[in-house]
C-alpha atoms as a PDB file:
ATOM      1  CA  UNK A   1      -3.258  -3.514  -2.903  1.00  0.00           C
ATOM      2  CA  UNK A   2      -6.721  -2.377  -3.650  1.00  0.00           C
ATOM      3  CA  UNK A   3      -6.454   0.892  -4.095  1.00  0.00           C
ATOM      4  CA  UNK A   4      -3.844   0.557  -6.471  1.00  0.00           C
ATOM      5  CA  UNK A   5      -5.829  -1.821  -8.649  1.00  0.00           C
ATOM      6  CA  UNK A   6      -8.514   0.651  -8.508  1.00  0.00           C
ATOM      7  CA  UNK A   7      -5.881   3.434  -9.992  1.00  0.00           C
ATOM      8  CA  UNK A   8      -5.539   1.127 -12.737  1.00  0.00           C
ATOM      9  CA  UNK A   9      -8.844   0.174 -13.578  1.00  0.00           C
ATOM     10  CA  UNK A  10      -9.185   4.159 -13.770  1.00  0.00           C
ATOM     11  CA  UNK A  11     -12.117   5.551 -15.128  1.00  0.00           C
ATOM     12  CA  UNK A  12     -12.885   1.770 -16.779  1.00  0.00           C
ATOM     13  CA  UNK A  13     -13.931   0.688 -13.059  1.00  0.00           C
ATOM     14  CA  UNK A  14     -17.626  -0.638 -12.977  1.00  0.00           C
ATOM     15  CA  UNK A  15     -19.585   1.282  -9.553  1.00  0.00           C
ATOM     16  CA  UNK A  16     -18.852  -2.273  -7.992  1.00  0.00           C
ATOM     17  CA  UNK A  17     -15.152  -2.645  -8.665  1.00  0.00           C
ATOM     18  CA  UNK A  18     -15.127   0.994  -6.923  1.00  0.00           C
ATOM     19  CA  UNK A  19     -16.944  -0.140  -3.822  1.00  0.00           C
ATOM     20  CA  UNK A  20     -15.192  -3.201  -3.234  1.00  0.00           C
ATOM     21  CA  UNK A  21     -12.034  -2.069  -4.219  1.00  0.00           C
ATOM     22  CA  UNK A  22     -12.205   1.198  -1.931  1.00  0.00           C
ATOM     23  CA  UNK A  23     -13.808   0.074   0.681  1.00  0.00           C
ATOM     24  CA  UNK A  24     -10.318  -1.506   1.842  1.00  0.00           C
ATOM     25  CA  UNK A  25      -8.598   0.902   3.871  1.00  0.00           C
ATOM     26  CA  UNK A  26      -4.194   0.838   4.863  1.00  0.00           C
ATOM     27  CA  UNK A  27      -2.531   1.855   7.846  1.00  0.00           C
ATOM     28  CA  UNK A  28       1.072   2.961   7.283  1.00  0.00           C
ATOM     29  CA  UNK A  29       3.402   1.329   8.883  1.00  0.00           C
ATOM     30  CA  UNK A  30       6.905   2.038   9.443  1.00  0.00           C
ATOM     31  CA  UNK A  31       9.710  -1.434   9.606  1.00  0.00           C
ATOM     32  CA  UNK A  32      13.345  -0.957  10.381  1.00  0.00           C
ATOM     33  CA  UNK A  33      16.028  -3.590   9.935  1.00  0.00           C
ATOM     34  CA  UNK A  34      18.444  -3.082  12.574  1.00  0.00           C
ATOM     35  CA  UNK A  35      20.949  -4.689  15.417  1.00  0.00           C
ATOM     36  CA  UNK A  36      19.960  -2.176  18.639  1.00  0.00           C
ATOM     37  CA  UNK A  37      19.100  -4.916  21.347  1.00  0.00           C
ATOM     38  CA  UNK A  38      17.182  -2.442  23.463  1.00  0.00           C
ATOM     39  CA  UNK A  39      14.314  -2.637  21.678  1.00  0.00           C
ATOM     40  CA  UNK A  40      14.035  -6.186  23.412  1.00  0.00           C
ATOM     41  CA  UNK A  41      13.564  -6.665  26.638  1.00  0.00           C
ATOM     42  CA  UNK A  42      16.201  -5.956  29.218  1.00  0.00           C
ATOM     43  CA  UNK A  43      15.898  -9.273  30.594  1.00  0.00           C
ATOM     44  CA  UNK A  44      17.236 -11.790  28.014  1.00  0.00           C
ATOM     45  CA  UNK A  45      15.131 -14.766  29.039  1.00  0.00           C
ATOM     46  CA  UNK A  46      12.192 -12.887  28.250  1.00  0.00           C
ATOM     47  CA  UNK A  47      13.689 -12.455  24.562  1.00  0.00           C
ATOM     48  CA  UNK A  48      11.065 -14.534  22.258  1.00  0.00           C
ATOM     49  CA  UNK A  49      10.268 -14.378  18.276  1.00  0.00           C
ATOM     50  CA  UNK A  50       7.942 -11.338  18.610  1.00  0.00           C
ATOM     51  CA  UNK A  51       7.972  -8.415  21.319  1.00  0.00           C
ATOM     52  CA  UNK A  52       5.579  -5.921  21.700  1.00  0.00           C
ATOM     53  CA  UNK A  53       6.065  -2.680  23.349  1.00  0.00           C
ATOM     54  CA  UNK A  54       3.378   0.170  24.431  1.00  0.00           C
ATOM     55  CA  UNK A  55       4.583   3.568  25.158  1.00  0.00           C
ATOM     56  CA  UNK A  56       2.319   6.863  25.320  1.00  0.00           C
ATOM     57  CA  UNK A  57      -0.139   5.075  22.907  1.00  0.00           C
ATOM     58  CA  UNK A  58       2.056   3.433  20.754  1.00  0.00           C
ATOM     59  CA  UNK A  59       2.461   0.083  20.050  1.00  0.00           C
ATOM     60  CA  UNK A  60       5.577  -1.756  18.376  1.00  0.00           C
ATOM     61  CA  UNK A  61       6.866  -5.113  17.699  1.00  0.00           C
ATOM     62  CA  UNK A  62      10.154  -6.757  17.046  1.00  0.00           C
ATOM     63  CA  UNK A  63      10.503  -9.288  15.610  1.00  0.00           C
ATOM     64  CA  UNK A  64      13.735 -11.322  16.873  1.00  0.00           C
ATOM     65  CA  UNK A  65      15.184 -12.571  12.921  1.00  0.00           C
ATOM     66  CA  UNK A  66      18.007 -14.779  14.623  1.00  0.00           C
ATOM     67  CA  UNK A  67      15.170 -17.145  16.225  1.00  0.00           C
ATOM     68  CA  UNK A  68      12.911 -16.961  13.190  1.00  0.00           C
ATOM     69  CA  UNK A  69      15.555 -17.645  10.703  1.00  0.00           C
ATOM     70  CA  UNK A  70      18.167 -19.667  12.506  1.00  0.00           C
ATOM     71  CA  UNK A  71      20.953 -16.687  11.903  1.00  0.00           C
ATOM     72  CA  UNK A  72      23.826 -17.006  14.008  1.00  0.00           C
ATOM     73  CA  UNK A  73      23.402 -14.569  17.056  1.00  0.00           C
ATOM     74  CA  UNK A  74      27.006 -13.146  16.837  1.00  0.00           C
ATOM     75  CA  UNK A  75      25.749 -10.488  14.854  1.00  0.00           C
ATOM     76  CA  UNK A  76      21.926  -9.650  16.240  1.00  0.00           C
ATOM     77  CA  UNK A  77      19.161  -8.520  13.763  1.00  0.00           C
ATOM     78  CA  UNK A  78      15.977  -7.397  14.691  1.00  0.00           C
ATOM     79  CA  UNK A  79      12.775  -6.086  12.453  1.00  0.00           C
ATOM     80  CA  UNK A  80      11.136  -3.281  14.203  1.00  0.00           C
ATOM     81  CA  UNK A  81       7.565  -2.378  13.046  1.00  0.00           C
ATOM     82  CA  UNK A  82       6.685   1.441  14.410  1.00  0.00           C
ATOM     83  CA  UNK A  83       9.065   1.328  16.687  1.00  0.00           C
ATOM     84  CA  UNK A  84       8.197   2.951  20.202  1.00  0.00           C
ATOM     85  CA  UNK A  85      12.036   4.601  20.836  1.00  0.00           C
ATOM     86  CA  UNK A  86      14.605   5.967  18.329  1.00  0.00           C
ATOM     87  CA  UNK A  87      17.325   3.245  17.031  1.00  0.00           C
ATOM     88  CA  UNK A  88      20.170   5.267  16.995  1.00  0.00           C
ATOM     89  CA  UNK A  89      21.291   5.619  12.875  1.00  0.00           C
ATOM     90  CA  UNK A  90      24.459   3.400  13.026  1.00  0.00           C
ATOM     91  CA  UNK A  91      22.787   0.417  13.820  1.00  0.00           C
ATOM     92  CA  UNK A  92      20.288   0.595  11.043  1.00  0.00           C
ATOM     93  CA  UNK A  93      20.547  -1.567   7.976  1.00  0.00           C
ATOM     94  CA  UNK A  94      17.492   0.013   6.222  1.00  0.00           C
ATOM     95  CA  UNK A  95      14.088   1.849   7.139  1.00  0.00           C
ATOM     96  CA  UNK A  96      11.125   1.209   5.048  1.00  0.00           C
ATOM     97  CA  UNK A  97       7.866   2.586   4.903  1.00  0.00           C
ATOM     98  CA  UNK A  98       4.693   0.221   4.108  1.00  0.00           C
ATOM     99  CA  UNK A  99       0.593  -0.001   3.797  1.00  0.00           C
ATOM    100  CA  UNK A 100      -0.890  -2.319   5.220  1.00  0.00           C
ATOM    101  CA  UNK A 101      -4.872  -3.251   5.118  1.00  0.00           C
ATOM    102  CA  UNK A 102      -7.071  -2.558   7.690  1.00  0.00           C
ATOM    103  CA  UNK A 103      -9.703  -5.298   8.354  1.00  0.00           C
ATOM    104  CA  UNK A 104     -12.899  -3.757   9.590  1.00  0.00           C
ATOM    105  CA  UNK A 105     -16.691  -4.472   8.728  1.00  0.00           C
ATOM    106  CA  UNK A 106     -15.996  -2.544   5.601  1.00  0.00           C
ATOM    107  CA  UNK A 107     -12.985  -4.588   4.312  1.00  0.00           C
ATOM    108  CA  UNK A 108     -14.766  -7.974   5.182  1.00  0.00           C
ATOM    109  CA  UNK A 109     -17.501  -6.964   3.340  1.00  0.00           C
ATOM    110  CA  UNK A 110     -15.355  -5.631   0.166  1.00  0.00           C
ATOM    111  CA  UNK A 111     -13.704  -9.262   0.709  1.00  0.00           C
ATOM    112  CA  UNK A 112     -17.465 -11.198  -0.570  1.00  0.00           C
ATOM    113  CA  UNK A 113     -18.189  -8.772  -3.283  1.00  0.00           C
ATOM    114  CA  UNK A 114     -14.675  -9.435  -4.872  1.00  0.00           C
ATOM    115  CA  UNK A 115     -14.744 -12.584  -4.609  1.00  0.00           C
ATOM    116  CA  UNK A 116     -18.295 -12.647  -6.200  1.00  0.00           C
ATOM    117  CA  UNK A 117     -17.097 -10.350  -8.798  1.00  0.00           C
ATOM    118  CA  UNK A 118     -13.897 -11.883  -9.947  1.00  0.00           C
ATOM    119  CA  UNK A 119     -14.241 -12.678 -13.347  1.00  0.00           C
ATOM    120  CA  UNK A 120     -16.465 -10.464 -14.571  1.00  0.00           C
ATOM    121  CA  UNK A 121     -15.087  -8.168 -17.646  1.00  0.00           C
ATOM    122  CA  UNK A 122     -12.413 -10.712 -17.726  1.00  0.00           C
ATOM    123  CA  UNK A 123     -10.894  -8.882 -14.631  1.00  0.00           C
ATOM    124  CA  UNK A 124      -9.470 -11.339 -12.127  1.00  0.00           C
ATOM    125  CA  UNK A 125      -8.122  -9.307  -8.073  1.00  0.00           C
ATOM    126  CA  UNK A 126      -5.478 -11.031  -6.199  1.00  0.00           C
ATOM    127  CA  UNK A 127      -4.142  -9.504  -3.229  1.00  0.00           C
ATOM    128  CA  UNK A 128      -3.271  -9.988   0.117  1.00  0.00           C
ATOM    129  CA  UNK A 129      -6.433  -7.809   1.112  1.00  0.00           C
ATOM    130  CA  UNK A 130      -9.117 -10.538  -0.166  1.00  0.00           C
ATOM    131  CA  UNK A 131      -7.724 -12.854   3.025  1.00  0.00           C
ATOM    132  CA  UNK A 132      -6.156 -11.893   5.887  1.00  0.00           C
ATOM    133  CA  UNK A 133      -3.424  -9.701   4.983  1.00  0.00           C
ATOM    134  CA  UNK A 134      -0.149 -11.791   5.006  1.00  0.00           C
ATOM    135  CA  UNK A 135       2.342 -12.155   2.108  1.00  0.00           C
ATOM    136  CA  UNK A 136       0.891 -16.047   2.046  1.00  0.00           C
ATOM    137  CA  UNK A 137      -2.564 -14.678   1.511  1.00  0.00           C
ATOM    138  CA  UNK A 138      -1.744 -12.768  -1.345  1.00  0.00           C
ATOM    139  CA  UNK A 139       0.019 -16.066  -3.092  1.00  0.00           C
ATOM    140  CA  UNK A 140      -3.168 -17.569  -2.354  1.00  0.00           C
ATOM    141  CA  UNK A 141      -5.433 -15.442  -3.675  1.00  0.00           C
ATOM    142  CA  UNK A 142      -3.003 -15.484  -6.773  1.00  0.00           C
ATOM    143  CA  UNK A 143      -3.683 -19.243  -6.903  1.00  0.00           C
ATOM    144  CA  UNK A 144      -7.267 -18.956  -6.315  1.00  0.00           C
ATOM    145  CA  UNK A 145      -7.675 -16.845  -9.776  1.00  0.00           C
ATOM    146  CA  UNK A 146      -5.477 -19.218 -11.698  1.00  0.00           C
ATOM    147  CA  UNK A 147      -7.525 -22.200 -10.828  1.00  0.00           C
ATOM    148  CA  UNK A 148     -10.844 -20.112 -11.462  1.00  0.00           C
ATOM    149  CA  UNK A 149      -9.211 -18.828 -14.559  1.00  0.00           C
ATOM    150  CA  UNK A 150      -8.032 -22.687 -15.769  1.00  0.00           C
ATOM    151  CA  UNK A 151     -10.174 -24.974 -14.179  1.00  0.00           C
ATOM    152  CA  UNK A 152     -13.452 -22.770 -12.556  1.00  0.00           C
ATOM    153  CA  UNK A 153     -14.769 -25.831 -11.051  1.00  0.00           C
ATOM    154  CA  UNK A 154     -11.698 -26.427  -8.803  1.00  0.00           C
ATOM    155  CA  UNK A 155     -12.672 -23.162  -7.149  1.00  0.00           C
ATOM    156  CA  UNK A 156     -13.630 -25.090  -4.652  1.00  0.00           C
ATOM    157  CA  UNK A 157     -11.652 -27.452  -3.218  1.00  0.00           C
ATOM    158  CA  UNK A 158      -8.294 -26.739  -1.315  1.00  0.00           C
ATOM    159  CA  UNK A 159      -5.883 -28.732  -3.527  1.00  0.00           C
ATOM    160  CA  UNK A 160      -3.472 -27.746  -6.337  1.00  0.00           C
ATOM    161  CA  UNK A 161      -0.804 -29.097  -8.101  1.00  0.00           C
ATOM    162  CA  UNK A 162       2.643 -27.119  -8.664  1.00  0.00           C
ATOM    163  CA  UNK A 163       5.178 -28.961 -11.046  1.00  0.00           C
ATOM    164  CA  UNK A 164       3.772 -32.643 -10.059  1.00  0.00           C
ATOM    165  CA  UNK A 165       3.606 -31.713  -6.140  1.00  0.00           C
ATOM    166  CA  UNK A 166       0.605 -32.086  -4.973  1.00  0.00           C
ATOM    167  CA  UNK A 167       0.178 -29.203  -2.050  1.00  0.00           C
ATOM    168  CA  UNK A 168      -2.312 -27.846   0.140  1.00  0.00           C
ATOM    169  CA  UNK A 169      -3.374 -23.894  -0.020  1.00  0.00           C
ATOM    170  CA  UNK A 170      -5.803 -22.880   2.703  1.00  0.00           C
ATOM    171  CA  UNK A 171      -8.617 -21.058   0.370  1.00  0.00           C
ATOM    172  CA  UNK A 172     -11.098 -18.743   2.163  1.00  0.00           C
ATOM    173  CA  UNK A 173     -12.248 -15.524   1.625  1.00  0.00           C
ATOM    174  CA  UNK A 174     -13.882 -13.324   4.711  1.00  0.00           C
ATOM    175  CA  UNK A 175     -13.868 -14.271   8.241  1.00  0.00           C
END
């Protein structure tokens, strides 16, 4: 995250590294692991991969693991993110807090001036935060500094090669 590579820059962070980096802002978010089917529709044929439900202002999504992952649906599993009602304690498998970023004008913007800054002071940022957020977009933003870092004038392109395979990452930064 950002703000943690701002902690650790510390005091050593140039006035730009401190704008970009805190201009990124996180939302908590709360994801349980769990088997309580009533956090899915009551109608099964309306079951599908994701679910959202609004209640009083609140919005959560489930995320139906069986379908995404091909598990056998003898023994349900959902992922609940903020979930909307209480999942009664015996069928959780584990509760875990996490931050994610928050894309507004701000973050966008922070998004250009890392990506114009990487580099400099032999300080390279990779993060989910300098695309859109998802555990891809952090691994390639990781790959984005090793080719910069290797071979700067592959920046560029789309391509990389991992053990012989050649493989295609998606590489933009903003929106």
């Amino acid at each position: 995250h950002s703000d943690q590579a701002l902690r650790i820059l510390g005091s050593d962070a140039t006035k730009d590294e401190k704008t970009a980096l805190g201009s990124v802002q996180y939302q908590e978010n709360r994801a349980v692991l769990h088997r309580d089917v009533r956090q899915m529709p009551q109608r099964r044929a309306c079951w599908s991969s994701w679910v959202y439900r609004s209640q009083q202002g609140s919005i959560g999504v489930t995320y139906w693991m069986n379908l995404l992952q091909g598990i056998p649906e003898s023994d349900p599993l959902f992922v609940t993110l903020n979930p909307t009602d209480d999942i009664p304690d015996e069928l959780i498998y584990d509760d875990v807090q996490f931050a994610h970023p928050l894309f507004d004008a701000a973050a966008i913007r922070a998004q250009t001036m890392i990506k114009n800054m990487q580099g400099a002071n032999r300080t390279w940022f990779a993060g989910a935060y300098n695309r859109h957020g998802f555990h891809e977009d952090g691994i390639a933003s990781a790959m984005r500094v090793i080719r910069a870092m290797s071979a700067p004038e592959l920046l560029k392109g789309d391509r990389h090669e991992i053990h012989g395979q050649r493989a295609e990452v998606s590489v933009s930064v903003g929106v």
